[in-house]
Protein backbone atom coordinates (compact mmCIF):
# COMPACT_ATOMS: atom_id res chain seq x y z
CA UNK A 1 -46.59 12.97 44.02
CA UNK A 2 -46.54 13.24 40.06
CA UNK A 3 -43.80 15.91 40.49
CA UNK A 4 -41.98 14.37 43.19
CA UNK A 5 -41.60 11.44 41.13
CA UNK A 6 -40.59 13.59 38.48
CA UNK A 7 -37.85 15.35 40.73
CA UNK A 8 -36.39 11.50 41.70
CA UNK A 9 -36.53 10.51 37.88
CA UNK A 10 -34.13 14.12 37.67
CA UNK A 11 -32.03 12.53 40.69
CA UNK A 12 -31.56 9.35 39.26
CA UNK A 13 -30.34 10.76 35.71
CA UNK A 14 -27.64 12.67 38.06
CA UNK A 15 -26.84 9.33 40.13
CA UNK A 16 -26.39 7.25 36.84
CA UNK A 17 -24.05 10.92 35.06
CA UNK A 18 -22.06 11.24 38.47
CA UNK A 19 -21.80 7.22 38.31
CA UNK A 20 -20.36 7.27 34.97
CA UNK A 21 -18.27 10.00 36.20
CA UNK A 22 -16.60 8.19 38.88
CA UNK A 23 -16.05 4.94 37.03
CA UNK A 24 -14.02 7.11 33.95
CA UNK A 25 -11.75 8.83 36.29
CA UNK A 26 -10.86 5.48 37.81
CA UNK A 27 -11.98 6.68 41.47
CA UNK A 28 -13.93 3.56 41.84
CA UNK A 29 -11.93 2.78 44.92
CA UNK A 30 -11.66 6.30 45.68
CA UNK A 31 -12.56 5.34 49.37
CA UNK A 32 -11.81 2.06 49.90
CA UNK A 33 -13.95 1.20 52.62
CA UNK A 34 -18.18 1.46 52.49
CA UNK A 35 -20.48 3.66 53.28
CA UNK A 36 -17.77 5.98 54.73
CA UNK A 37 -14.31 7.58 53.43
CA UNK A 38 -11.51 6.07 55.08
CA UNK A 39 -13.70 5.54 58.41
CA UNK A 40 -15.40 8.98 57.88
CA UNK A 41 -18.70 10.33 56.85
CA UNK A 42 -16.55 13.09 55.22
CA UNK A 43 -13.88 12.73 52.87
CA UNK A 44 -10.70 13.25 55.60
CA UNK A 45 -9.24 16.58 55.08
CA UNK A 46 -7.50 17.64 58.32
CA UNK A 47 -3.59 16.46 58.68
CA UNK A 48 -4.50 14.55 61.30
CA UNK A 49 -7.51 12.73 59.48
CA UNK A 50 -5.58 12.29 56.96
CA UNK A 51 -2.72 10.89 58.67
CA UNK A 52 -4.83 8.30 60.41
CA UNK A 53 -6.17 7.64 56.71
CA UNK A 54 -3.32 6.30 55.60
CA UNK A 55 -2.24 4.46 57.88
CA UNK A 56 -5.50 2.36 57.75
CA UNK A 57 -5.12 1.81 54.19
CA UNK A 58 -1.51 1.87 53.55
CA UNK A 59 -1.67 -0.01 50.00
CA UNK A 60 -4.30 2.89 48.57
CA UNK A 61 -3.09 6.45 49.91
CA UNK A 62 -5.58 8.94 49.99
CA UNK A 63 -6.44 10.78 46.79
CA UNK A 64 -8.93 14.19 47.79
CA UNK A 65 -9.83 14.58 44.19
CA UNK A 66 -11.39 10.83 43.86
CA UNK A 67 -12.52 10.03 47.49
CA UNK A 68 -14.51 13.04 46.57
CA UNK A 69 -16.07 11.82 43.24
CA UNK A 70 -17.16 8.66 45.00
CA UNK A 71 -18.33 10.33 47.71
CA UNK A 72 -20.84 12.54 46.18
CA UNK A 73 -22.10 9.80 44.13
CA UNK A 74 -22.81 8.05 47.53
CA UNK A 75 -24.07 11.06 48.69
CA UNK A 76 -26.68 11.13 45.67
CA UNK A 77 -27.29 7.63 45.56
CA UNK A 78 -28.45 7.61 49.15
CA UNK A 79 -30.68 10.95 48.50
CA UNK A 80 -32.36 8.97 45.90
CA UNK A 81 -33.03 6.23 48.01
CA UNK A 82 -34.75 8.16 50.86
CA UNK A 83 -36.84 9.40 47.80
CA UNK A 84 -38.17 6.07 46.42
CA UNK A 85 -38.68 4.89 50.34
CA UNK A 86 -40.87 8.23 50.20
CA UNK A 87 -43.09 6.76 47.13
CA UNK A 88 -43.37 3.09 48.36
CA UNK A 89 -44.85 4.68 51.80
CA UNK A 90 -47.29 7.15 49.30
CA UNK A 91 -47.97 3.92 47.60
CA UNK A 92 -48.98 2.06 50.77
CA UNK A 93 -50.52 4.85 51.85
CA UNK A 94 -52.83 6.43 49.37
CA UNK A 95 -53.13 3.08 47.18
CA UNK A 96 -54.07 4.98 43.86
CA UNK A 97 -55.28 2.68 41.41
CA UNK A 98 -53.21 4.19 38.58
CA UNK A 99 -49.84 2.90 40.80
CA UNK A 100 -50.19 -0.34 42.52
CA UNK A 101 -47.57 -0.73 45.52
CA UNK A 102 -46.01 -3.54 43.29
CA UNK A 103 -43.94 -1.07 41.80
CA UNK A 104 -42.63 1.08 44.45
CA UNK A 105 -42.32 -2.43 46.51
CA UNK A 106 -40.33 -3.49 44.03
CA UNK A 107 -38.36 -0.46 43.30
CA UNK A 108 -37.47 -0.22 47.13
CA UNK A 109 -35.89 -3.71 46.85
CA UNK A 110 -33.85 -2.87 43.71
CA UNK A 111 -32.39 0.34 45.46
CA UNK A 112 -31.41 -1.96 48.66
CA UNK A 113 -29.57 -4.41 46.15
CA UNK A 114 -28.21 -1.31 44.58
CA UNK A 115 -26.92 -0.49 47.54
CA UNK A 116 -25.51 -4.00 48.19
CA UNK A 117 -23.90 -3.65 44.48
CA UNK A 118 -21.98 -0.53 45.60
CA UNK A 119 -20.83 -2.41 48.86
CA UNK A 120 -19.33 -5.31 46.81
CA UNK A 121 -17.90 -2.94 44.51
CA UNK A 122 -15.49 -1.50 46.69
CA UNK A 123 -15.16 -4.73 49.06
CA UNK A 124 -14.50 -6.87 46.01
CA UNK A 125 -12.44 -4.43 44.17
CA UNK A 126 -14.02 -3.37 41.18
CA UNK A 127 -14.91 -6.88 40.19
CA UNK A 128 -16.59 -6.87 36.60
CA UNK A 129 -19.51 -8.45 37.01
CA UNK A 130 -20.38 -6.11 39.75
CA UNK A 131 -20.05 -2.96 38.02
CA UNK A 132 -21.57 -3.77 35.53
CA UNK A 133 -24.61 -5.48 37.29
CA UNK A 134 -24.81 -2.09 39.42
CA UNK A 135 -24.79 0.06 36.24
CA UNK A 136 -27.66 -2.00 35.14
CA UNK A 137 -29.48 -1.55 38.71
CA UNK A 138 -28.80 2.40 38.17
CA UNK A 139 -30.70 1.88 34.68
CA UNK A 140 -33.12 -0.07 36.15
CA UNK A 141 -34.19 2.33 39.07
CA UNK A 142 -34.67 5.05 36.31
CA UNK A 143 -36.80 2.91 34.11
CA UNK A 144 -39.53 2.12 37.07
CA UNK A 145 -39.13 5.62 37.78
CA UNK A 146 -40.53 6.45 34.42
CA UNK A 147 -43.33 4.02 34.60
CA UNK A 148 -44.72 5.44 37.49
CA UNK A 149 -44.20 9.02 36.29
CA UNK A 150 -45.93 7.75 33.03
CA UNK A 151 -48.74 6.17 35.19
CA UNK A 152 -49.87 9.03 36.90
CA UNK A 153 -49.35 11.71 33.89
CA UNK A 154 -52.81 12.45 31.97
CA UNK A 155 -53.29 9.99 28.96
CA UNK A 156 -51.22 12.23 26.37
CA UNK A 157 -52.12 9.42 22.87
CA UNK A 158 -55.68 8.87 21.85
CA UNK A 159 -55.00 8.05 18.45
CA UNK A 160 -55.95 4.32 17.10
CA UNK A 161 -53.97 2.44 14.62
CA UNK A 162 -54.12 -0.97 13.05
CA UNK A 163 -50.48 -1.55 13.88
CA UNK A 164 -50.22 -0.78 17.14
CA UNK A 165 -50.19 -4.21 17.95
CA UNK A 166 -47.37 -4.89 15.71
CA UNK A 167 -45.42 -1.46 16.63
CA UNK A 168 -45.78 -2.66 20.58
CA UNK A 169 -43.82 -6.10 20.07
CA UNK A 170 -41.65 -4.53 17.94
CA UNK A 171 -41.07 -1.66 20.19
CA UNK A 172 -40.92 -4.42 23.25
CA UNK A 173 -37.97 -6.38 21.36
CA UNK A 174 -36.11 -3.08 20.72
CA UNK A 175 -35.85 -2.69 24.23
CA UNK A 176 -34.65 -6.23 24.68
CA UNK A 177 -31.71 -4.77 21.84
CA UNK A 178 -31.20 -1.76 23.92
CA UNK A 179 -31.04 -3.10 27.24
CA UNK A 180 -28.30 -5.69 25.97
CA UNK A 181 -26.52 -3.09 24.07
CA UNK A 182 -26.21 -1.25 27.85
CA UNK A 183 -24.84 -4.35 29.08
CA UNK A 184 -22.31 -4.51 26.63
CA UNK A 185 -21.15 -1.14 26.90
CA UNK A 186 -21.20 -1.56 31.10
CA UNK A 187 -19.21 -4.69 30.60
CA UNK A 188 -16.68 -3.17 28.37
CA UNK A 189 -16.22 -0.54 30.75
CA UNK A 190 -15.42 -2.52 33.97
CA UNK A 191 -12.95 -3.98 32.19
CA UNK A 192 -11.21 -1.21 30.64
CA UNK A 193 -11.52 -1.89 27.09
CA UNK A 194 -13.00 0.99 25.83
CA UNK A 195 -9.62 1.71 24.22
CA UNK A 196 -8.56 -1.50 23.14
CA UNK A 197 -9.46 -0.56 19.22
CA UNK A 198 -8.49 2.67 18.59
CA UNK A 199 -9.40 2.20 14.53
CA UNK A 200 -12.05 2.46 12.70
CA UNK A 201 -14.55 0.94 11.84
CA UNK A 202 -13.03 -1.90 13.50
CA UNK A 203 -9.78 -2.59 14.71
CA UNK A 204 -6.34 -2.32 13.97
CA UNK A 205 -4.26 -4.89 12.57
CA UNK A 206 -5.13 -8.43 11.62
CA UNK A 207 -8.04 -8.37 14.72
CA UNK A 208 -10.19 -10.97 13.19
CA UNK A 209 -7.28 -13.70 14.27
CA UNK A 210 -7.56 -12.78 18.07
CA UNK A 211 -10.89 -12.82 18.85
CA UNK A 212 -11.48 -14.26 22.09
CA UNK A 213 -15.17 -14.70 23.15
CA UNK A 214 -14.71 -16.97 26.09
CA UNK A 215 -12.25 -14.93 27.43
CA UNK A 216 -13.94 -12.11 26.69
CA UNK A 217 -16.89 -12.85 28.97
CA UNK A 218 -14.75 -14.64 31.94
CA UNK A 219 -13.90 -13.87 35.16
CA UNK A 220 -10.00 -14.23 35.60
CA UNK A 221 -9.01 -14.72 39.30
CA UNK A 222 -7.23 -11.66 40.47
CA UNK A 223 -7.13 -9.64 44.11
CA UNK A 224 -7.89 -6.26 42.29
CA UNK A 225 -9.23 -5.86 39.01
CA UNK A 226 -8.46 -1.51 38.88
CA UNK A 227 -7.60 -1.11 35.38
CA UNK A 228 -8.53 -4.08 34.15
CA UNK A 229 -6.73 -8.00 34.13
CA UNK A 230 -7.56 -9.35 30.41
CA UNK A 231 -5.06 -9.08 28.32
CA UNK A 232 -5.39 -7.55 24.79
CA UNK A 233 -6.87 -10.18 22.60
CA UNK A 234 -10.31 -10.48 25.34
CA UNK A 235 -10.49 -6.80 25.58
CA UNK A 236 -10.16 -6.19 21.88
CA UNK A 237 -13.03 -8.59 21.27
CA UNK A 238 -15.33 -7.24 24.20
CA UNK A 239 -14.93 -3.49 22.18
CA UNK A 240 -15.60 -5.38 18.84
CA UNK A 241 -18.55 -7.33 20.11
CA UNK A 242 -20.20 -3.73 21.57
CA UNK A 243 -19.69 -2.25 18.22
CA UNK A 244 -21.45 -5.49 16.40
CA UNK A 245 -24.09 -4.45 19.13
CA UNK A 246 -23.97 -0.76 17.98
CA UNK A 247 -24.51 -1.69 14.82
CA UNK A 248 -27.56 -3.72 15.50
CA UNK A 249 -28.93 -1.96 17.60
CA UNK A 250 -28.99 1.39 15.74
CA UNK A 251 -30.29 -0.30 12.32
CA UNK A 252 -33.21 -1.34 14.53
CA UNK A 253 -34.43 1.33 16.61
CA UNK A 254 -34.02 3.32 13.29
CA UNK A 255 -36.20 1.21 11.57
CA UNK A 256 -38.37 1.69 14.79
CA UNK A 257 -38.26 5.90 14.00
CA UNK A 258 -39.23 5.59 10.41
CA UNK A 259 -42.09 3.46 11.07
CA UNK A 260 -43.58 5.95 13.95
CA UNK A 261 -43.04 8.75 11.46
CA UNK A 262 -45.19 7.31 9.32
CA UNK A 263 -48.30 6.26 11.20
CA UNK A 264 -50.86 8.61 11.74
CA UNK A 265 -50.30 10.60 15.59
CA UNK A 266 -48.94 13.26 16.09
CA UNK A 267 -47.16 12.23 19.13
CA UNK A 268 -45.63 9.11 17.49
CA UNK A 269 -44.07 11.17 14.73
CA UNK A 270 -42.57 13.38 17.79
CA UNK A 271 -41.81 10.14 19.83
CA UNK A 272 -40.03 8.91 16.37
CA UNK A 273 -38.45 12.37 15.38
CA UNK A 274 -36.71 12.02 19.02
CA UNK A 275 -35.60 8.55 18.87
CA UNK A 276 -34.04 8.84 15.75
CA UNK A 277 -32.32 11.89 16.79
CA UNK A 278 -31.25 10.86 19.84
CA UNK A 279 -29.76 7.81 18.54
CA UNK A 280 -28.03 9.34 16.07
CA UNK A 281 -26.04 11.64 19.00
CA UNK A 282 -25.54 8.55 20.21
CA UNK A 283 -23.39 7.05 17.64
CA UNK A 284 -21.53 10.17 17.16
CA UNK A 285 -20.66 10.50 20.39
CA UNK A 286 -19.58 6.52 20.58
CA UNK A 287 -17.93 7.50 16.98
CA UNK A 288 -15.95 10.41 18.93
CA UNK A 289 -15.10 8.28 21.67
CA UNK A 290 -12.59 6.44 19.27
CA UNK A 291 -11.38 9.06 17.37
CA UNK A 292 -10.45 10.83 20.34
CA UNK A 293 -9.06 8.34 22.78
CA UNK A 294 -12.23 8.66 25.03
CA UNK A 295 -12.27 12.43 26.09
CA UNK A 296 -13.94 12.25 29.71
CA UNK A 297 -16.81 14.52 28.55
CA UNK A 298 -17.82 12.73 25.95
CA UNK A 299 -17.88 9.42 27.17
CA UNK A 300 -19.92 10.49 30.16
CA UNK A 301 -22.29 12.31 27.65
CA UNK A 302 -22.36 8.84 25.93
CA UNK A 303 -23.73 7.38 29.24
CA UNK A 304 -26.23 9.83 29.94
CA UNK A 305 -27.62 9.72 26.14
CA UNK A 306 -27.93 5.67 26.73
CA UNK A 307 -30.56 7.07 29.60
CA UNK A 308 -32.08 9.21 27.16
CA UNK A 309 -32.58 6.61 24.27
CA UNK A 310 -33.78 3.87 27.34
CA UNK A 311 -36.12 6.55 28.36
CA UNK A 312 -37.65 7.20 24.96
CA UNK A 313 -38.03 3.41 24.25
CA UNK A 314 -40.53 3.42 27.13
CA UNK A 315 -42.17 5.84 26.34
CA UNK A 316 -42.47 4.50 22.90
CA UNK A 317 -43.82 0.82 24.37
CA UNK A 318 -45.73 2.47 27.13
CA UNK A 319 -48.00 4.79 24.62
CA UNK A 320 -48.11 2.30 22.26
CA UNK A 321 -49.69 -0.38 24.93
CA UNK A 322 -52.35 2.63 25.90
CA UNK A 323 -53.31 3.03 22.53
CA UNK A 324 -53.31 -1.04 22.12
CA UNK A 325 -55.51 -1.67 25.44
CA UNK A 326 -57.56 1.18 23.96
CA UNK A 327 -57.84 -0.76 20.75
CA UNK A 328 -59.19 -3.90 23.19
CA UNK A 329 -61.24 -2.17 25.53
């Protein structure tokens, strides 16, 4: 089951990459309907299917090239699924102490809201607070994913340290940092504003005298929101906001790597050497993605290293609460 888990923690990295994908070549409403393509299980390719296609949907023609992208993230998404329904009934099943069917339960109603979150994408066109809330679910499935991998690997730290204490709460509220910093990024993506500064290391211009926060993070009434319906000045400040965030966020988890280099385990100076190195790719790739004008495969490489960096933080906390329980038991 340890390696099965391991093979749906692989899936979900793909379902989060092919996610990112679909949401940066805009084929979001690639199908406009749910679960199906225009009424099919397949996207339509015959002239007749396609034919009858159009005519259902009249105001969004088909386009192969997207209905396929958001097909095979369907496709993924429900593989993944039938994988974590596999776990919860291994769970029930075997009830191993070192997994409690909490967990999996749990994890089995995240991927049916998940599921619900890709509905209401599509049914409520691209609506902000959806996508984003459904990138978050993707990031969530992968993090309980992780635990239970973690759970039933072999205790890999043994080492005690005076600070562990101190390194877990500090580790816990860098998670808190990087888990917001996700959200900001998912939020300026739904709306588009991943372009709206295209200087650095802010913005162009005199930005500092549009800066609209509650506009920012409202909801303007609109029948599609494809492409995006704030206008510059909200935008502008949702991209300046996630590169306060950046900021923040990489000054801290830094601070986080030094310190683990510096204790005494040999897996906490690896578990440090990664997370500073990873975040560092990180904010060259975020870097790159302003410089130039958001190449596609960069800015889905900027996604899946936001996995990466979320998957390292737990591993940090996670070892670091072994070797604290250790410390108390």
């Amino acid at each position: 089951m340890r390696k099965f888990i391991f093979c749906s923690l692989l899936m979900a990295i793909v379902v989060i990459v092919l996610g990112a994908y679909t949401r940066l070549t805009d084929a979001g409403l690639g199908c406009p309907d749910w679960p199906g393509c225009y009424g099919e299980l397949f996207v339509p390719s015959s002239e007749d299917k396609v034919n009858a296609a159009n005519s259902a949907f009249p105001e969004r023609p088909l386009e192969p090239a997207k209905a396929w992208s958001e097909m095979v993230h369907r496709y993924f998404a429900g593989g993944l699924g039938i994988m974590i329904f596999v776990i919860a009934g291994w769970a029930l099943i075997k009830r191993d102490p070192r997994m409690p069917v909490g967990l999996p339960l749990f994890l089995c109603g995240l991927v049916v809201f998940q599921a619900a979150l890709g509905m209401w994408t599509v049914t409520l066109n691209l609506l902000p607070v959806i996508v984003m809330g459904h990138l978050l679910g993707g990031f969530g499935v992968l993090t309980c994913l992780f635990i239970l991998y973690l759970r039933l690997s072999p205790a890999m730290c043994r080492d005690k340290l005076k600070s562990a204490k101190r390194m877990l709460g500090f580790a816990f509220v860098g998670m808190i940092i990087l888990g917001c910093q996700i959200a900001l990024g998912g939020w300026t993506s739904a709306n588009y504003a991943a372009l709206a500064c295209t200087n650095l290391p802010v913005c162009e211009g005199q930005w500092w005298t549009q800066i609209d926060v509650p506009g920012a993070y409202s909801v303007p009434p609109a029948d599609n929101y494809e492409f995006g319906v704030h206008d510059y000045p909200a935008r502008m400040t949702m991209h300046i906001i996630h590169r306060a965030g950046a900021l923040i966020t990489f000054a801290y988890l830094l601070t986080l790597g030094i310190w683990l280099l510096r204790v005494r385990s040999k897996l906490l100076n690896s578990a440090g050497t990664a997370l500073i190195t990873v975040l560092s790719a990180q904010v060259g790739l975020g870097i790159s993605n302003v410089v130039m004008s958001l190449p596609l495969t960069i800015a889905v490489a900027h996604n899946f290293v936001a996995a990466m960096l979320l998957l390292i933080m737990v591993w940090i906390t996670f070892n670091l609460s072994v070797i604290q329980r250790r410390a108390h038991g």
